[in-house]
PDB file of N, CA and C in Angstrom:
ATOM      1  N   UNK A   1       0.837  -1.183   0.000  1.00  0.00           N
ATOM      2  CA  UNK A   1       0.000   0.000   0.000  1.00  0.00           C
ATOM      3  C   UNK A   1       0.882   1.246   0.000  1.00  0.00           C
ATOM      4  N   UNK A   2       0.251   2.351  -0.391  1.00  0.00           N
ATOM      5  CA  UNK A   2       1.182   3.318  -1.004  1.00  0.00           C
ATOM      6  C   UNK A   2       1.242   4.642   0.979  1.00  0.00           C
ATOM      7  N   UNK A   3       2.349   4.952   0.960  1.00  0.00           N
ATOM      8  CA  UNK A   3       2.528   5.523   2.299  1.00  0.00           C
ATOM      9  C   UNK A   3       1.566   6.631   2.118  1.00  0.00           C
ATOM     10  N   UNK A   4       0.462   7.184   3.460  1.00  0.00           N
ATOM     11  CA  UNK A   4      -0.032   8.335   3.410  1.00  0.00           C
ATOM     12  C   UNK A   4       0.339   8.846   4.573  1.00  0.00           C
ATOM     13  N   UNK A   5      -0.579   9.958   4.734  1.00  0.00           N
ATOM     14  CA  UNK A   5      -0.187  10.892   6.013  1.00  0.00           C
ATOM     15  C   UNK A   5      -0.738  10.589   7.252  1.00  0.00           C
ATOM     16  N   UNK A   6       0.199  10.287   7.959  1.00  0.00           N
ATOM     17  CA  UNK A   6      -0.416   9.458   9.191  1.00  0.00           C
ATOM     18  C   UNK A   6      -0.997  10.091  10.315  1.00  0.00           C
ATOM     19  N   UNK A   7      -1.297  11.538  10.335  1.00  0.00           N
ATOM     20  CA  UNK A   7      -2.929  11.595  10.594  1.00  0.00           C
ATOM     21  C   UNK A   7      -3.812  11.318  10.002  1.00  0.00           C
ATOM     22  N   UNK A   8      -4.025  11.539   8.737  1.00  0.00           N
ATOM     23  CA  UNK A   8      -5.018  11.168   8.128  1.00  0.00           C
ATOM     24  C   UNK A   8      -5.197   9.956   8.402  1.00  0.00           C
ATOM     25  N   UNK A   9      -4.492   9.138   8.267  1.00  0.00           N
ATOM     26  CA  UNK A   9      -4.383   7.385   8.554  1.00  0.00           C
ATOM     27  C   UNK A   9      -5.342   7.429   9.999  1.00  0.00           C
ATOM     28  N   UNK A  10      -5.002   8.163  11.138  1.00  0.00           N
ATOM     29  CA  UNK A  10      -5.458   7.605  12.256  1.00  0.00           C
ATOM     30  C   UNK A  10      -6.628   8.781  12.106  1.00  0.00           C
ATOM     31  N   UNK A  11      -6.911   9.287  11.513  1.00  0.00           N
ATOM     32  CA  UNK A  11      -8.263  10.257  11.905  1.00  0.00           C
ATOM     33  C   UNK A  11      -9.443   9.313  10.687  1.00  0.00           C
ATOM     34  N   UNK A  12      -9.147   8.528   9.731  1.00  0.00           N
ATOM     35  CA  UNK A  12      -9.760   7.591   8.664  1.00  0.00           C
ATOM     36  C   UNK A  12     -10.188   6.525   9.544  1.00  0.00           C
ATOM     37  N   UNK A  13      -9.024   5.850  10.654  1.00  0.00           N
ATOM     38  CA  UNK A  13      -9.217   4.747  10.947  1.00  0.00           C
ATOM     39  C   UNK A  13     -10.292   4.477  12.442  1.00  0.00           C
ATOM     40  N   UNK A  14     -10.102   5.589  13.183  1.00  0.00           N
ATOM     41  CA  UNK A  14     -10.826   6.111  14.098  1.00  0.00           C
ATOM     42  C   UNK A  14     -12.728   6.300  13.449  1.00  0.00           C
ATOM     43  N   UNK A  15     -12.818   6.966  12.412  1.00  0.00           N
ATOM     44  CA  UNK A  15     -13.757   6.753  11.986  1.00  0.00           C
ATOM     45  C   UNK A  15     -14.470   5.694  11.703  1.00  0.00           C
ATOM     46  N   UNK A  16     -13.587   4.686  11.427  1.00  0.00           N
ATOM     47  CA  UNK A  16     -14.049   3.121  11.009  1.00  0.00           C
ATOM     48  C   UNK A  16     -13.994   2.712  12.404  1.00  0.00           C
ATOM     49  N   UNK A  17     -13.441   2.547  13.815  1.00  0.00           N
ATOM     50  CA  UNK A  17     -13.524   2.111  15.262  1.00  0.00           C
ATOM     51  C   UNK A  17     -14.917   2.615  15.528  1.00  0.00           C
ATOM     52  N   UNK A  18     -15.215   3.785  15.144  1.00  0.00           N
ATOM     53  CA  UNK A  18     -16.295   4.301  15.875  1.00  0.00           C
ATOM     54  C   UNK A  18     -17.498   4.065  15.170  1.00  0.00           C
ATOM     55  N   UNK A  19     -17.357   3.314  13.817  1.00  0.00           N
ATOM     56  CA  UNK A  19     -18.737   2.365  13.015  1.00  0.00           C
ATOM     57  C   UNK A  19     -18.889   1.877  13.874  1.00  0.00           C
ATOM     58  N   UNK A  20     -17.687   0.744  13.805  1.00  0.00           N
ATOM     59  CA  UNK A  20     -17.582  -0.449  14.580  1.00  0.00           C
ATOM     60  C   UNK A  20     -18.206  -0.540  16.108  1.00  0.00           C
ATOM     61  N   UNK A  21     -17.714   0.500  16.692  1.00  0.00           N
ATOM     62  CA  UNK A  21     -18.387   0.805  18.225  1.00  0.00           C
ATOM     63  C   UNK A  21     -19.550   1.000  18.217  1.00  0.00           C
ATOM     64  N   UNK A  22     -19.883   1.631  17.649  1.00  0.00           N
ATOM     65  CA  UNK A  22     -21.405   2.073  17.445  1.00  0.00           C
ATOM     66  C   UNK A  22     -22.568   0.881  16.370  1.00  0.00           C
ATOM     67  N   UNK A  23     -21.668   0.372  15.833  1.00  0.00           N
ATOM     68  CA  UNK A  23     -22.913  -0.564  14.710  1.00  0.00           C
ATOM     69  C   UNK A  23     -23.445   0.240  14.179  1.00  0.00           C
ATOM     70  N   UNK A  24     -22.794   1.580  13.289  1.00  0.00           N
ATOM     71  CA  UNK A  24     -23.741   2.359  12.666  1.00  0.00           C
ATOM     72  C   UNK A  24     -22.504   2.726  11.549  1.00  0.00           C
ATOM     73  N   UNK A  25     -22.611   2.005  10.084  1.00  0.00           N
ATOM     74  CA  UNK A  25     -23.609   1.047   9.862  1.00  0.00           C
ATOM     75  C   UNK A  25     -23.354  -0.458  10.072  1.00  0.00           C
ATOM     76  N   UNK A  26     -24.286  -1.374  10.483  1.00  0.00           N
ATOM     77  CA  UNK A  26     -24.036  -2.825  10.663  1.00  0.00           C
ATOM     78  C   UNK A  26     -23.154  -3.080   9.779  1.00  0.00           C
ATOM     79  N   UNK A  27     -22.929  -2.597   8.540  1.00  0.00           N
ATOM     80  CA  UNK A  27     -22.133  -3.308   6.947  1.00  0.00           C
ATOM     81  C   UNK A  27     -20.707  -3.107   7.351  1.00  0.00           C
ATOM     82  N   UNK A  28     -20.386  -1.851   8.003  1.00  0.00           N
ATOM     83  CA  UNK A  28     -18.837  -2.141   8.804  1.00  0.00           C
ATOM     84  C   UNK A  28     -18.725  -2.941   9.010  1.00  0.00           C
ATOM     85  N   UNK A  29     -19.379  -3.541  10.366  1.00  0.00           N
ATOM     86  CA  UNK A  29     -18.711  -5.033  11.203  1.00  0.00           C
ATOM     87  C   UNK A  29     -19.097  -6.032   9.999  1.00  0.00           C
ATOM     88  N   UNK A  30     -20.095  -6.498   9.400  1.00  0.00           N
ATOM     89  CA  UNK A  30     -20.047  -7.077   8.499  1.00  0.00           C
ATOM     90  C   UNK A  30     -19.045  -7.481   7.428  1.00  0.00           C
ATOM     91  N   UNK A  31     -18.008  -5.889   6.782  1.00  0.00           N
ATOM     92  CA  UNK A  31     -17.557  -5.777   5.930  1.00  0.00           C
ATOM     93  C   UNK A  31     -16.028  -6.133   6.875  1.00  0.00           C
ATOM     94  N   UNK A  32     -15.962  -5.940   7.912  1.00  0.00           N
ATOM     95  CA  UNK A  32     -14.453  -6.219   8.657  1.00  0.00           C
ATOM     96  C   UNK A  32     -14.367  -7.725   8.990  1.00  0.00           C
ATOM     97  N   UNK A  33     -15.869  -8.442   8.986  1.00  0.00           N
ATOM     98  CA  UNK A  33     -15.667  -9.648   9.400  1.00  0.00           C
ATOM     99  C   UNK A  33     -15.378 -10.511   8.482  1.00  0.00           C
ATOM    100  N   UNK A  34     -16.087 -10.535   7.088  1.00  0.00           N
ATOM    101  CA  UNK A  34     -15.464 -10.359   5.650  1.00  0.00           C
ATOM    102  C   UNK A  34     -15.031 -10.868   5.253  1.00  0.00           C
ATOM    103  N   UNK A  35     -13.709  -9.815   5.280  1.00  0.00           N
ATOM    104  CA  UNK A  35     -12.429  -9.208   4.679  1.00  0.00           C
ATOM    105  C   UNK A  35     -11.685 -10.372   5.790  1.00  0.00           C
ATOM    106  N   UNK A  36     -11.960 -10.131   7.081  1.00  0.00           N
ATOM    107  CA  UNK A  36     -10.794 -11.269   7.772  1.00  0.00           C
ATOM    108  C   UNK A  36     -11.067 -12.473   7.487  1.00  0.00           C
ATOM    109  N   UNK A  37     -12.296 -13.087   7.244  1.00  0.00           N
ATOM    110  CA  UNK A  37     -12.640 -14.604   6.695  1.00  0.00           C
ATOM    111  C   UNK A  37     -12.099 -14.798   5.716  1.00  0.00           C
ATOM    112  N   UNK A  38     -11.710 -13.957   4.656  1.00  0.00           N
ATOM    113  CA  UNK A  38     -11.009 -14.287   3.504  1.00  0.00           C
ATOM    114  C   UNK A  38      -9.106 -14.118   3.333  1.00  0.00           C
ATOM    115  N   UNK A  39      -8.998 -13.744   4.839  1.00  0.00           N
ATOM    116  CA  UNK A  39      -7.365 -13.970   5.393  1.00  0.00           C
ATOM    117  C   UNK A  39      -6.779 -12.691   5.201  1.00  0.00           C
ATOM    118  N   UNK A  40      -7.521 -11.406   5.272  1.00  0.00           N
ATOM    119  CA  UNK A  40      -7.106 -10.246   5.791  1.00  0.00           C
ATOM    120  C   UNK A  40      -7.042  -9.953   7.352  1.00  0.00           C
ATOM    121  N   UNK A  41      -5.973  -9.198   7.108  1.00  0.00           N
ATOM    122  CA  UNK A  41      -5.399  -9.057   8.692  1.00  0.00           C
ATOM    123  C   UNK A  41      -6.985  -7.738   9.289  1.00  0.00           C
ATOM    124  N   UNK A  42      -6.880  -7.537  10.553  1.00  0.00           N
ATOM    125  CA  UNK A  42      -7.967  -6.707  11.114  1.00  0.00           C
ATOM    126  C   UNK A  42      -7.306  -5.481  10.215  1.00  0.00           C
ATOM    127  N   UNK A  43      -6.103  -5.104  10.809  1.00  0.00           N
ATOM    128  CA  UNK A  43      -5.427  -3.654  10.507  1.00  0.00           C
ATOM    129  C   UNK A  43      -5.912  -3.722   9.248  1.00  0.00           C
ATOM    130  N   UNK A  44      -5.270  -4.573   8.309  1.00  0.00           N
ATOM    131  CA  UNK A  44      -5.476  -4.541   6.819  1.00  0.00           C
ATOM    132  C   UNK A  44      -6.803  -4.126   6.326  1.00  0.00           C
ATOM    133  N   UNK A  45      -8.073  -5.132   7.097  1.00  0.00           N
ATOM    134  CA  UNK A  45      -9.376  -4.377   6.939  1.00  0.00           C
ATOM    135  C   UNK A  45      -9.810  -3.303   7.193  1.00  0.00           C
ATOM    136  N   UNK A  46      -9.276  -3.132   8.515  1.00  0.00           N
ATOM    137  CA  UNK A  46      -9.952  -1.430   8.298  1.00  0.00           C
ATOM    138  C   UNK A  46      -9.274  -0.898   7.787  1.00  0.00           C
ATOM    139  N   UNK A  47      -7.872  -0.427   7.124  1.00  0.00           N
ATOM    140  CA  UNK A  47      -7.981   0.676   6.006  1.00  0.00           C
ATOM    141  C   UNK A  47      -8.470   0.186   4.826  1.00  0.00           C
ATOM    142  N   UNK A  48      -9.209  -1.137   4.601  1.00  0.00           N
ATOM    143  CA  UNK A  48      -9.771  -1.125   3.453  1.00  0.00           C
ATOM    144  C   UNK A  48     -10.663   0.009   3.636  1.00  0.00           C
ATOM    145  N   UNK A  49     -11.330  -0.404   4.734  1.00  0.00           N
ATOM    146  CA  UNK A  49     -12.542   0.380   4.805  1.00  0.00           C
ATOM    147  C   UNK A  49     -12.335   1.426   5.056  1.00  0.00           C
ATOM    148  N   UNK A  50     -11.458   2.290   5.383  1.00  0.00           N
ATOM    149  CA  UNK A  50     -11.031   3.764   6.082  1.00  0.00           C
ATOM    150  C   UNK A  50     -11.132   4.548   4.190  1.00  0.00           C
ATOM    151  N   UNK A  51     -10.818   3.536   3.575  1.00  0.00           N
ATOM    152  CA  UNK A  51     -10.658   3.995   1.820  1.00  0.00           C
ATOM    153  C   UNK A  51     -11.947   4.214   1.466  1.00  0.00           C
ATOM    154  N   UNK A  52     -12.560   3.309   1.631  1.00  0.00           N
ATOM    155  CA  UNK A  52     -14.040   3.614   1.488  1.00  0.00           C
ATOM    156  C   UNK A  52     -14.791   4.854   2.107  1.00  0.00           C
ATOM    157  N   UNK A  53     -14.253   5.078   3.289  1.00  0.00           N
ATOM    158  CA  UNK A  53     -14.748   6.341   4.166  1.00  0.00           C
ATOM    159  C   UNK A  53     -14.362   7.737   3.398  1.00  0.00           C
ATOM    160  N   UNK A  54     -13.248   7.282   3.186  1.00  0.00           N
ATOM    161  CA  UNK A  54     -12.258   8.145   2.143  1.00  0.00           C
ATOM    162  C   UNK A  54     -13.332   9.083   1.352  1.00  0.00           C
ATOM    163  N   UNK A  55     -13.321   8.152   0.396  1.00  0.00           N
ATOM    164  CA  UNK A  55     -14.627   8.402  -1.125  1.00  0.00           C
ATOM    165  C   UNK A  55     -15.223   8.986  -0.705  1.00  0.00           C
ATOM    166  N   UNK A  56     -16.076   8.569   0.239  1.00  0.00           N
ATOM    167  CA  UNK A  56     -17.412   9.807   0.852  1.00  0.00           C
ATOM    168  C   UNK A  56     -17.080  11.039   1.388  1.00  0.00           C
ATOM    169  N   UNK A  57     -15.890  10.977   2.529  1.00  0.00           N
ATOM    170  CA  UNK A  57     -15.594  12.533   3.090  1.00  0.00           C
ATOM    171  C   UNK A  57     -14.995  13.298   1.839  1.00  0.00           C
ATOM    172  N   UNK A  58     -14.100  12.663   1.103  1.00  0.00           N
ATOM    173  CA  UNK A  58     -13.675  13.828  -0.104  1.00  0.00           C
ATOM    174  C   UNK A  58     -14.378  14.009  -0.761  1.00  0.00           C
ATOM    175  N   UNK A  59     -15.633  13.239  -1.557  1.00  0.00           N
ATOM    176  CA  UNK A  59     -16.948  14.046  -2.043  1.00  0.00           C
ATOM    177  C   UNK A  59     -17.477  15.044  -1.202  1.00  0.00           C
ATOM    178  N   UNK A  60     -17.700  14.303  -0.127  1.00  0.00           N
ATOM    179  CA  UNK A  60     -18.652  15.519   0.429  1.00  0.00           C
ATOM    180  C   UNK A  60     -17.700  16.897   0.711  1.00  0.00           C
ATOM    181  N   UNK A  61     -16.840  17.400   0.666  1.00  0.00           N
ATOM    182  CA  UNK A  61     -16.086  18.348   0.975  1.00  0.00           C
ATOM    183  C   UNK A  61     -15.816  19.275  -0.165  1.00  0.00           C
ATOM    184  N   UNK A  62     -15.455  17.854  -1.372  1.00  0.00           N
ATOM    185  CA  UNK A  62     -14.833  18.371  -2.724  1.00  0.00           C
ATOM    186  C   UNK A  62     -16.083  19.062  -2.967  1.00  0.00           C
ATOM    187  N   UNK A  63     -17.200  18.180  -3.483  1.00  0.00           N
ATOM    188  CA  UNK A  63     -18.730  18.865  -3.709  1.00  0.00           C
ATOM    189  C   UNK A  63     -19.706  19.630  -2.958  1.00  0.00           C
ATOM    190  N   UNK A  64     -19.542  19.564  -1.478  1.00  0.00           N
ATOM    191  CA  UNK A  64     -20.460  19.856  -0.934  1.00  0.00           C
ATOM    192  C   UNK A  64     -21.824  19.131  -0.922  1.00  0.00           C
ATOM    193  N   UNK A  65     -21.927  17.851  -0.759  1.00  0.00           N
ATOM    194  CA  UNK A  65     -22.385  17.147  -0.519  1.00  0.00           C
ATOM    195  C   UNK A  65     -22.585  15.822   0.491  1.00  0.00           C
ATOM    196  N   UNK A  66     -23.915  15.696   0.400  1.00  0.00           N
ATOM    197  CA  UNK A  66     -23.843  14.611   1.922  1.00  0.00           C
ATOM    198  C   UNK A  66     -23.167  13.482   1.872  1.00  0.00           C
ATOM    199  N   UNK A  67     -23.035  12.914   2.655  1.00  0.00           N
ATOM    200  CA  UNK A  67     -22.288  11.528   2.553  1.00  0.00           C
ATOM    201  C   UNK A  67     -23.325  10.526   1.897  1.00  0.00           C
ATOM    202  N   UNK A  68     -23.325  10.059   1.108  1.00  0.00           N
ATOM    203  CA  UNK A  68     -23.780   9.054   0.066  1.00  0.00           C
ATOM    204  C   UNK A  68     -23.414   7.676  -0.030  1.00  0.00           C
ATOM    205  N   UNK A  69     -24.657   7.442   1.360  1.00  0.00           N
ATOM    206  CA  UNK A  69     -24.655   6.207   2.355  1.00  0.00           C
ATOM    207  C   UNK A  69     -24.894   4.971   1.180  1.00  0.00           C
ATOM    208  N   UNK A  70     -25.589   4.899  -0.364  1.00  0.00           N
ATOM    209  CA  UNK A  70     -25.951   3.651  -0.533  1.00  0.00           C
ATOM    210  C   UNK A  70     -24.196   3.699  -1.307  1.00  0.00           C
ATOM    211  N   UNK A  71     -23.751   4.985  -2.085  1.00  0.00           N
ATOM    212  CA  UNK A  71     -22.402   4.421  -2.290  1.00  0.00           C
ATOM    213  C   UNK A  71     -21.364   3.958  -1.482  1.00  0.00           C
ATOM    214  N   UNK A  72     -21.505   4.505  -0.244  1.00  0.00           N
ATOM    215  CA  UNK A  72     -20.481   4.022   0.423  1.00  0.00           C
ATOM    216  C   UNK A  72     -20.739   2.433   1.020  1.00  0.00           C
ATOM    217  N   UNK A  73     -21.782   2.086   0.800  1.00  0.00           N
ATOM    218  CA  UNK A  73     -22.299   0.596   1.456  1.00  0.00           C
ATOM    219  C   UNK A  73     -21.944  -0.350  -0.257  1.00  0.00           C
ATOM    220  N   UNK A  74     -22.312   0.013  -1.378  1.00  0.00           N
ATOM    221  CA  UNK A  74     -22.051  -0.775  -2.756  1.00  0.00           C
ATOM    222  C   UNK A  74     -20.073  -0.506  -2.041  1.00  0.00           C
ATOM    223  N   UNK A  75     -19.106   0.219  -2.079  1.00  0.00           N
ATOM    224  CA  UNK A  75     -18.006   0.047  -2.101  1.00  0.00           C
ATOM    225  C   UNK A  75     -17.486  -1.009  -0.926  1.00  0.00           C
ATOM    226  N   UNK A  76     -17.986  -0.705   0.562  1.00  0.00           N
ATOM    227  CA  UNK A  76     -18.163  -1.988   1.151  1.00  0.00           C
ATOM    228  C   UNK A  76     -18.084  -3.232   0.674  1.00  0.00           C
ATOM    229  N   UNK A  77     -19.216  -3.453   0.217  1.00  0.00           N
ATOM    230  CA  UNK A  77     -19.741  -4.866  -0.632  1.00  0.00           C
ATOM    231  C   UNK A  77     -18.370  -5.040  -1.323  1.00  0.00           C
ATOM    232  N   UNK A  78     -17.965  -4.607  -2.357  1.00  0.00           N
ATOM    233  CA  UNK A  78     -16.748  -4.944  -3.173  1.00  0.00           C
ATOM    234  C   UNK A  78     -15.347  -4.842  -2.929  1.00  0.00           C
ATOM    235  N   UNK A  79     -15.303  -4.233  -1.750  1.00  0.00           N
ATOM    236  CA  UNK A  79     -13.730  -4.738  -0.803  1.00  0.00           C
ATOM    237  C   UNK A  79     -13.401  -5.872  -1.099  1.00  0.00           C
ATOM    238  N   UNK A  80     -12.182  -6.316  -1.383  1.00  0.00           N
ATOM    239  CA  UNK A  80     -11.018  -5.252  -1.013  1.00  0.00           C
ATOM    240  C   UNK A  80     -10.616  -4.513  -1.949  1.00  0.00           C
ATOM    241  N   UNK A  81     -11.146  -4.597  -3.442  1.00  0.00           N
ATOM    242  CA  UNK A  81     -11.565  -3.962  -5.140  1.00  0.00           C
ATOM    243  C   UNK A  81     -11.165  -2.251  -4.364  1.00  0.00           C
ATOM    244  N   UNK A  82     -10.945  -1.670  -5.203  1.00  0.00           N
ATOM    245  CA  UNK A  82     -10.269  -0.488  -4.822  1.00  0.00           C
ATOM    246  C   UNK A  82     -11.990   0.136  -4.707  1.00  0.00           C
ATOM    247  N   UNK A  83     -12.067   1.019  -3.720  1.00  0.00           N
ATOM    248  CA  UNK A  83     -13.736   2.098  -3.731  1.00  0.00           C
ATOM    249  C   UNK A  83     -13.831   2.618  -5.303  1.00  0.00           C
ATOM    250  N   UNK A  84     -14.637   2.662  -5.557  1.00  0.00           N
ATOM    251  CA  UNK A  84     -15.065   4.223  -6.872  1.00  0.00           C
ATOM    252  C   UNK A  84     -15.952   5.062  -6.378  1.00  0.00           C
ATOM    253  N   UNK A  85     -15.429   6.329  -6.914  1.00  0.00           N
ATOM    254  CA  UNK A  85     -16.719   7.110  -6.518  1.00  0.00           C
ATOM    255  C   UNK A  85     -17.526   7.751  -7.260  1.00  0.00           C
TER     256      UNK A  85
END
C-alpha cells in the first residue's frame, strides 16, 4: 500500500472504530468480518474500509455534498476492489 499521512491514517481509521463501536452502519462489522474470513489481517481491513470512508468525506467536501450512504455501502460490498466514486 502506497505511504499516506499518518494523521489522516489515524483520523480515517478512528472513523471506522467508531462504526464499529457504534454498529452504525451494521455493513462495517459485516464488511471487517469479511475481509478477515477471507485472510485479511484486522489492521489490513480497516484501512480497506477507512478507503471507502475516504470516497465519501472527499466528495462531500470536494462537492459539498452529503455523505452518500448507498455508495459508500455498494463500495463496502466490493472490498477489497479499490472504492469508486
Amino acid at each position: 500500500m502506497e505511504e499516506t499521512n499518518p494523521r489522516l491514517n489515524r483520523a480515517f481509521i478512528k472513523i471506522v472504530n467508531n462504526q464499529l463501536r457504534q454498529n452504525d452502519p451494521p455493513e462495517t462489522r459485516e464488511t471487517l468480518n469479511r475481509l478477515k474470513s477471507e485472510g485479511i489481517s484486522e489492521a489490513d481491513a480497516k484501512i480497506y474500509i477507512a478507503q471507502a470512508v475516504c470516497v465519501e468525506v472527499w466528495d462531500a467536501m470536494k462537492n459539498k455534498k452529503e455523505f452518500n450512504r448507498d455508495r459508500f455501502l455498494r463500495n463496502l460490498k466490493n472490498l477489497p476492489n479499490e472504492p469508486k466514486e
